[in-house]
N, C-alpha and C. Protein backbone atom coordinates (compact mmCIF):
# COMPACT_ATOMS: atom_id res chain seq x y z
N UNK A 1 -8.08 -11.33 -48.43
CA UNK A 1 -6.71 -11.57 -48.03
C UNK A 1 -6.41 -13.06 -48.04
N UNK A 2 -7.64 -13.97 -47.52
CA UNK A 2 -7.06 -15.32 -47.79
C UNK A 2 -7.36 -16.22 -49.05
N UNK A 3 -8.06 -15.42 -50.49
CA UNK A 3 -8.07 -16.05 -51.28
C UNK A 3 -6.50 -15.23 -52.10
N UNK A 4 -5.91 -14.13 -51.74
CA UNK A 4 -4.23 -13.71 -52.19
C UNK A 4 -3.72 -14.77 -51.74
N UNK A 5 -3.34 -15.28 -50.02
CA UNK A 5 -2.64 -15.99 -49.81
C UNK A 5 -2.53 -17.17 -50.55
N UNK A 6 -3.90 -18.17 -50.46
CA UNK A 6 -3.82 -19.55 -51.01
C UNK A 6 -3.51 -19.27 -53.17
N UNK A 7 -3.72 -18.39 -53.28
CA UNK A 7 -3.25 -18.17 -54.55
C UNK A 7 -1.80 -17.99 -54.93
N UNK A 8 -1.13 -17.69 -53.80
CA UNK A 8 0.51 -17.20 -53.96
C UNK A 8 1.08 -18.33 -53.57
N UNK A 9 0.21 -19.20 -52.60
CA UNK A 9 1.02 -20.50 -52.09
C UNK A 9 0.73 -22.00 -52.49
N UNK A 10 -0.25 -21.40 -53.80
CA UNK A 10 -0.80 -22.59 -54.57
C UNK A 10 -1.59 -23.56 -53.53
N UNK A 11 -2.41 -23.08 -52.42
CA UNK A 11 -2.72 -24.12 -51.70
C UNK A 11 -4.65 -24.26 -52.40
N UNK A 12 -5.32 -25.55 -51.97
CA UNK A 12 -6.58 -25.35 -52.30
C UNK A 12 -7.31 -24.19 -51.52
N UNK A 13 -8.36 -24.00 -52.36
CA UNK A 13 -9.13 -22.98 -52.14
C UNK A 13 -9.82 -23.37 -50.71
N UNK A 14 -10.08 -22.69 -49.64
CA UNK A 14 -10.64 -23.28 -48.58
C UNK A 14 -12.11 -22.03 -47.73
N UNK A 15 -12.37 -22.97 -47.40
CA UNK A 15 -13.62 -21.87 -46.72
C UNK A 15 -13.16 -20.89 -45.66
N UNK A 16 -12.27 -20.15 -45.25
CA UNK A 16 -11.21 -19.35 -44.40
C UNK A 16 -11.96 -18.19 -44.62
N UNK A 17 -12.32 -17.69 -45.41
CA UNK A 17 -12.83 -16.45 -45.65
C UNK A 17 -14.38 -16.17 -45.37
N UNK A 18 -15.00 -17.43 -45.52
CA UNK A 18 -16.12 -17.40 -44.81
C UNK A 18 -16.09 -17.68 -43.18
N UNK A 19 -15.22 -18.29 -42.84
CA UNK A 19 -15.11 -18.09 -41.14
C UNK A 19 -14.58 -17.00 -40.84
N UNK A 20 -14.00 -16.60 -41.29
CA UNK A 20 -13.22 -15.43 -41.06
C UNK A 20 -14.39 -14.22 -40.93
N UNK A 21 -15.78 -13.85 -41.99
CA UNK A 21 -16.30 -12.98 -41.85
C UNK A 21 -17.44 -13.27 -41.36
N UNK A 22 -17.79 -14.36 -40.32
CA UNK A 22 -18.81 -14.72 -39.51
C UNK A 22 -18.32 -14.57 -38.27
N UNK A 23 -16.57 -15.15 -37.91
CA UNK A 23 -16.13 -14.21 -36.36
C UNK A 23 -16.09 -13.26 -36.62
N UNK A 24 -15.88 -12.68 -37.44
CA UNK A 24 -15.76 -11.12 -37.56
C UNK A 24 -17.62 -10.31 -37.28
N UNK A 25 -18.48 -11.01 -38.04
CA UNK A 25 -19.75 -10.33 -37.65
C UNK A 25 -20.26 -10.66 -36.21
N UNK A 26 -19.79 -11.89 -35.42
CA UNK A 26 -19.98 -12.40 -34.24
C UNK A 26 -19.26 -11.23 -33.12
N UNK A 27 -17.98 -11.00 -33.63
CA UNK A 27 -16.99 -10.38 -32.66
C UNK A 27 -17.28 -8.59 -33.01
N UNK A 28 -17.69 -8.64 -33.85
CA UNK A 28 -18.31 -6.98 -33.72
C UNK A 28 -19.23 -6.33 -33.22
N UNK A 29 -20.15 -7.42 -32.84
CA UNK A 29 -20.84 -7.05 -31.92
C UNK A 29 -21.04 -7.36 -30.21
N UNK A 30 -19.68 -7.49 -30.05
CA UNK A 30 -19.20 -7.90 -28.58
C UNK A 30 -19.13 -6.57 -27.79
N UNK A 31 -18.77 -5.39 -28.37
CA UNK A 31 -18.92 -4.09 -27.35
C UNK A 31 -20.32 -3.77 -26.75
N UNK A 32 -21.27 -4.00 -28.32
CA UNK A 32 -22.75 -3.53 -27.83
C UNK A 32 -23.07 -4.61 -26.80
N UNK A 33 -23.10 -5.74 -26.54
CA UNK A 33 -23.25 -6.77 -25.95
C UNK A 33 -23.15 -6.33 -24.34
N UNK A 34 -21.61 -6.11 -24.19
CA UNK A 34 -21.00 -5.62 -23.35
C UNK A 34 -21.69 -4.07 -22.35
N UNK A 35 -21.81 -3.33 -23.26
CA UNK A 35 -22.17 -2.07 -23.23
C UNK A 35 -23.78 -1.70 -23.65
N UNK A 36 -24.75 -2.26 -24.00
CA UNK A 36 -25.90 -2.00 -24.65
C UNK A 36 -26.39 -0.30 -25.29
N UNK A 37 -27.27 -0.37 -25.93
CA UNK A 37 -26.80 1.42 -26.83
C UNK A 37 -28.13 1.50 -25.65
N UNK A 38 -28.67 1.96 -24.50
CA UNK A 38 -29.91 1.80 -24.18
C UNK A 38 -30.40 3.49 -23.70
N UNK A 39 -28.93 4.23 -24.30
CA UNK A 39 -28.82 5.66 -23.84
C UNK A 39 -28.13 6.42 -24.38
N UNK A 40 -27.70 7.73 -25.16
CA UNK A 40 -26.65 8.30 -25.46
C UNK A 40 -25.53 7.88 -24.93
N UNK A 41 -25.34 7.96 -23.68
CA UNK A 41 -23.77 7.88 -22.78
C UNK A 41 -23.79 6.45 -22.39
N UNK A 42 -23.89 5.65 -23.33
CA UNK A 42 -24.12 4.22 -23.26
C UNK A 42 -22.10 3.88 -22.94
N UNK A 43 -21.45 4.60 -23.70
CA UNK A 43 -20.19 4.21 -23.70
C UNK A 43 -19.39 4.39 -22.82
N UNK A 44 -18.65 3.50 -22.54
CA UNK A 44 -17.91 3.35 -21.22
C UNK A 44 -16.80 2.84 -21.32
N UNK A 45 -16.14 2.05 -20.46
CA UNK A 45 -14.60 1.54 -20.17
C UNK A 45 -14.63 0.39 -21.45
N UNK A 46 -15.32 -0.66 -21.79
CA UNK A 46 -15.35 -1.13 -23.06
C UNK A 46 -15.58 -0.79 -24.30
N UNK A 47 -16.02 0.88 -24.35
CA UNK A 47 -16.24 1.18 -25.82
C UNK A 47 -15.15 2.80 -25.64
N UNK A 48 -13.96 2.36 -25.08
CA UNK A 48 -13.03 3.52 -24.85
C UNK A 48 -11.76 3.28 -25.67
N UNK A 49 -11.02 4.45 -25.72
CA UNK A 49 -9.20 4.13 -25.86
C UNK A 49 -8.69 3.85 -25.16
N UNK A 50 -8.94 3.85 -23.88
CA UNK A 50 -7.94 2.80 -23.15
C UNK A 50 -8.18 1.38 -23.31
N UNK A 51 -9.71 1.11 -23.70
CA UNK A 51 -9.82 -0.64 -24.12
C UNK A 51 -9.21 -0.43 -25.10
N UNK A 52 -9.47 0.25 -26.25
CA UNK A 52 -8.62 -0.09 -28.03
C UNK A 52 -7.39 -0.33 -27.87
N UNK A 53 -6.52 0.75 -26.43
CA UNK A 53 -4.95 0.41 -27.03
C UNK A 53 -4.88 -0.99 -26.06
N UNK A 54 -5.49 -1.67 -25.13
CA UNK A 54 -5.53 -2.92 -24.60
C UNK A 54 -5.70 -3.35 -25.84
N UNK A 55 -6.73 -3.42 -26.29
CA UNK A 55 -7.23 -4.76 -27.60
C UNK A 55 -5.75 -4.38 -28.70
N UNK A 56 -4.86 -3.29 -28.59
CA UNK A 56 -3.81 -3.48 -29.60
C UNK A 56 -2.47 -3.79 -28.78
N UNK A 57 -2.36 -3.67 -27.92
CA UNK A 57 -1.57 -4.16 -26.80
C UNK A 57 -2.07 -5.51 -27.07
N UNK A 58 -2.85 -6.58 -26.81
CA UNK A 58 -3.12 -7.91 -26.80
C UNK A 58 -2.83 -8.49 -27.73
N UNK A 59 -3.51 -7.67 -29.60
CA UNK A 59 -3.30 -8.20 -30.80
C UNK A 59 -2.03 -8.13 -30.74
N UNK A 60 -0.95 -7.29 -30.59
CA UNK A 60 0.60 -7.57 -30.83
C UNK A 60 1.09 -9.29 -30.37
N UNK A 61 0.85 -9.31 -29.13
CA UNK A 61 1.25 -10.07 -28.43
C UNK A 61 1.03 -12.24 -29.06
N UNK A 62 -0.37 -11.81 -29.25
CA UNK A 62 -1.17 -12.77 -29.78
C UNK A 62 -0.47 -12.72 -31.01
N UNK A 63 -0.03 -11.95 -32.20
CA UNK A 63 0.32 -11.88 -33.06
C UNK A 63 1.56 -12.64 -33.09
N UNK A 64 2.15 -11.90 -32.39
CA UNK A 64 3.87 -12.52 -32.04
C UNK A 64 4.10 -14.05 -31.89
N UNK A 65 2.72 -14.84 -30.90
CA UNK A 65 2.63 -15.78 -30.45
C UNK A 65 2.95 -16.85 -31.45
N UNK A 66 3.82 -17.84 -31.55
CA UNK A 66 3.89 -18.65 -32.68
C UNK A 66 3.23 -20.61 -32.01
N UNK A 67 2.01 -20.62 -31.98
CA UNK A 67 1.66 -22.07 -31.48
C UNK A 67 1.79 -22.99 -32.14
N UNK A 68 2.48 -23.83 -31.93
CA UNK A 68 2.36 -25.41 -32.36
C UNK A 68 1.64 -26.38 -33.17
N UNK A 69 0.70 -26.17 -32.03
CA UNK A 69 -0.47 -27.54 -32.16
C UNK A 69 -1.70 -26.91 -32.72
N UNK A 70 -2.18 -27.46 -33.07
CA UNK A 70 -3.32 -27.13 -34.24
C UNK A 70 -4.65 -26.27 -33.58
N UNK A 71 -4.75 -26.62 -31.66
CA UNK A 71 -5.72 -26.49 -31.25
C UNK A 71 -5.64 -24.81 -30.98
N UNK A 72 -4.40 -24.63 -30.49
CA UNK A 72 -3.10 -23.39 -30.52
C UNK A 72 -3.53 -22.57 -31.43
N UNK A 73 -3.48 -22.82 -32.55
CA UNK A 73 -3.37 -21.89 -34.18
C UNK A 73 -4.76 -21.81 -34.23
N UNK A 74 -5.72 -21.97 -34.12
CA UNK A 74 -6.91 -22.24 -34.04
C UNK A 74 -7.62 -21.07 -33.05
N UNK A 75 -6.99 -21.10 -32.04
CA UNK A 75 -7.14 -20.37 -31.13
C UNK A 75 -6.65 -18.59 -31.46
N UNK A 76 -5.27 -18.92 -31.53
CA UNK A 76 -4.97 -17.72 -32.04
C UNK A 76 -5.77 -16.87 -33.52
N UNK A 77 -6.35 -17.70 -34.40
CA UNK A 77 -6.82 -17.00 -36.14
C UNK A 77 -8.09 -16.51 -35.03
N UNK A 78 -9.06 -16.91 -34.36
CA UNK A 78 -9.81 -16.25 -33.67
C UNK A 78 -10.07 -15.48 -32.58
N UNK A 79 -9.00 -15.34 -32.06
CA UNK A 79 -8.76 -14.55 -31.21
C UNK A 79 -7.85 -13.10 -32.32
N UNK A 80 -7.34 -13.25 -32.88
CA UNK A 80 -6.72 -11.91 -34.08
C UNK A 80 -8.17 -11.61 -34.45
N UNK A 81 -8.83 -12.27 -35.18
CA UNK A 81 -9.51 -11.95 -35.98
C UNK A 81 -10.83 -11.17 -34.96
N UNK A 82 -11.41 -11.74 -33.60
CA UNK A 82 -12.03 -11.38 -32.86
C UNK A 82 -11.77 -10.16 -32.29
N UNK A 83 -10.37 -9.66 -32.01
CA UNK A 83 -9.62 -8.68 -31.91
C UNK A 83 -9.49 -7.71 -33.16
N UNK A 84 -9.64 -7.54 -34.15
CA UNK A 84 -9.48 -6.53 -35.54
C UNK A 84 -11.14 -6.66 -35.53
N UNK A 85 -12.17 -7.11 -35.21
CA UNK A 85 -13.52 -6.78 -35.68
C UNK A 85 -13.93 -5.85 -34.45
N UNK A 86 -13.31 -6.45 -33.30
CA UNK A 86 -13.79 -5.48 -32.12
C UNK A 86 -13.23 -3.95 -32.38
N UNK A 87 -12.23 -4.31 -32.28
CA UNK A 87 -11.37 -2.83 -33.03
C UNK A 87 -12.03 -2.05 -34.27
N UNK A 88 -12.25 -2.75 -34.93
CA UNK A 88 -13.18 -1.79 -36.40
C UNK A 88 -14.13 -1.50 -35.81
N UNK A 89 -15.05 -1.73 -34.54
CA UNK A 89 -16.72 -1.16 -34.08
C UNK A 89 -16.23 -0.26 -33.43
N UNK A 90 -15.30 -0.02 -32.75
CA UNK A 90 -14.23 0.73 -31.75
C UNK A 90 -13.84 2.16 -32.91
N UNK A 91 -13.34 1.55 -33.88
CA UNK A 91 -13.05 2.76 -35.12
C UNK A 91 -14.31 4.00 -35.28
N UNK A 92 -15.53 2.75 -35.87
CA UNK A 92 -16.40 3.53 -36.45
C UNK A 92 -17.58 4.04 -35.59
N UNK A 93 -17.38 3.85 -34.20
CA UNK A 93 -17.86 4.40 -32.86
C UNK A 93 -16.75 5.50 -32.86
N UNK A 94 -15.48 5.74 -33.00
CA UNK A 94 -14.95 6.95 -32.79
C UNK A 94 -15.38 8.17 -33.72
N UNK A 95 -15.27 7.30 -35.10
CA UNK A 95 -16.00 8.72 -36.10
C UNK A 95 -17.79 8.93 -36.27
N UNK A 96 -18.16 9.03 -35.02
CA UNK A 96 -19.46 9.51 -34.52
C UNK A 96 -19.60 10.96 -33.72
N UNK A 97 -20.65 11.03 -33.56
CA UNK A 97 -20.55 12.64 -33.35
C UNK A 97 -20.27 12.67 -31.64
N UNK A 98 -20.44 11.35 -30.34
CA UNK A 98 -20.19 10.98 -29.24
C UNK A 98 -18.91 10.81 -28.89
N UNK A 99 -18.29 9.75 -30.42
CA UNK A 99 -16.85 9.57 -30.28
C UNK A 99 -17.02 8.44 -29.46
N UNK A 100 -15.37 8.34 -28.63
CA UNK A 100 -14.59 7.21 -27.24
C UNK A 100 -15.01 8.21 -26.36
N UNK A 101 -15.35 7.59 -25.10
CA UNK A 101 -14.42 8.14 -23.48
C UNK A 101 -13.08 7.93 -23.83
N UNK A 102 -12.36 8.38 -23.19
CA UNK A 102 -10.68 8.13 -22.91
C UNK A 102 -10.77 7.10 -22.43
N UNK A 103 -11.49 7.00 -20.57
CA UNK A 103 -11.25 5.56 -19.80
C UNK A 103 -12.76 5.39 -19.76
N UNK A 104 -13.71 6.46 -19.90
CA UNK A 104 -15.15 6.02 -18.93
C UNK A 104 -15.28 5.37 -17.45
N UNK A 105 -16.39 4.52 -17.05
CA UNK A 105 -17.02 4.01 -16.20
C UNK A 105 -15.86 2.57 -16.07
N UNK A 106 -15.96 2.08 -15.50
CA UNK A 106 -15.56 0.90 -14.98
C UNK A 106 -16.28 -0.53 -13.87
C-alpha cells in the first residue's frame, strides 16, 4: 500500500513499508503477551469482541485524528498500524475451532 501511494504521488521511495511490517509483527503479538496460550481457555477480556469492537471504536477515532506536528503523525501511523495487526491476531484467533469470548475474564 505504501509503495501505490509514493508511486501515485511521485514521492521517493522510502523505507515505510518496512516499518510498517515490523510494528505490525511487534503489535501482533501483543494479545499473546497480554494473555499467554499457557491453556486452552487462555482467552479472555483481551482476546474477545468486546476488545475488537474497542480496538475499532479507537482505530476510527485515531483515524479521524488529523495531527500537526510531526511527533503527532508519528504517533498516530503507529498506533493505526499497532491497532490493524492486533486486530488481524483477533481475526485469525476467531477462525479457530475456540474462537472469541464475547467479554471473558477481566
Amino acid at each position: 500500500m505504501h509503495m501505490v501511494h509514493e508511486q501515485e504521488s511521485e514521492d521517493r521511495p522510502s523505507g515505510m513499508p518496512f516499518a510498517s511490517a515490523g510494528l505490525a509483527a511487534c503489535f501482533g503479538c501483543v494479545p499473546d503477551r497480554l494473555e499467554p496460550a499457557i491453556h486452552p481457555n487462555h482467552r479472555q477480556f483481551f482476546h474477545s469482541l468486546a476488545f475488537g469492537a474497542l480496538l475499532i471504536y479507537a482505530g476510527k477515532k485515531i483515524y479521524d485524528w488529523s495531527p500537526e506536528d510531526d511527533l503527532a503523525k508519528a504517533a498516530r501511523y503507529v498506533a493505526l498500524v499497532g491497532i490493524a495487526a492486533y486486530g488481524v491476531h483477533l481475526a485469525m484467533d476467531a477462525l479457530t475451532k475456540k474462537s472469541l469470548p464475547l467479554v471473558g475474564k477481566i
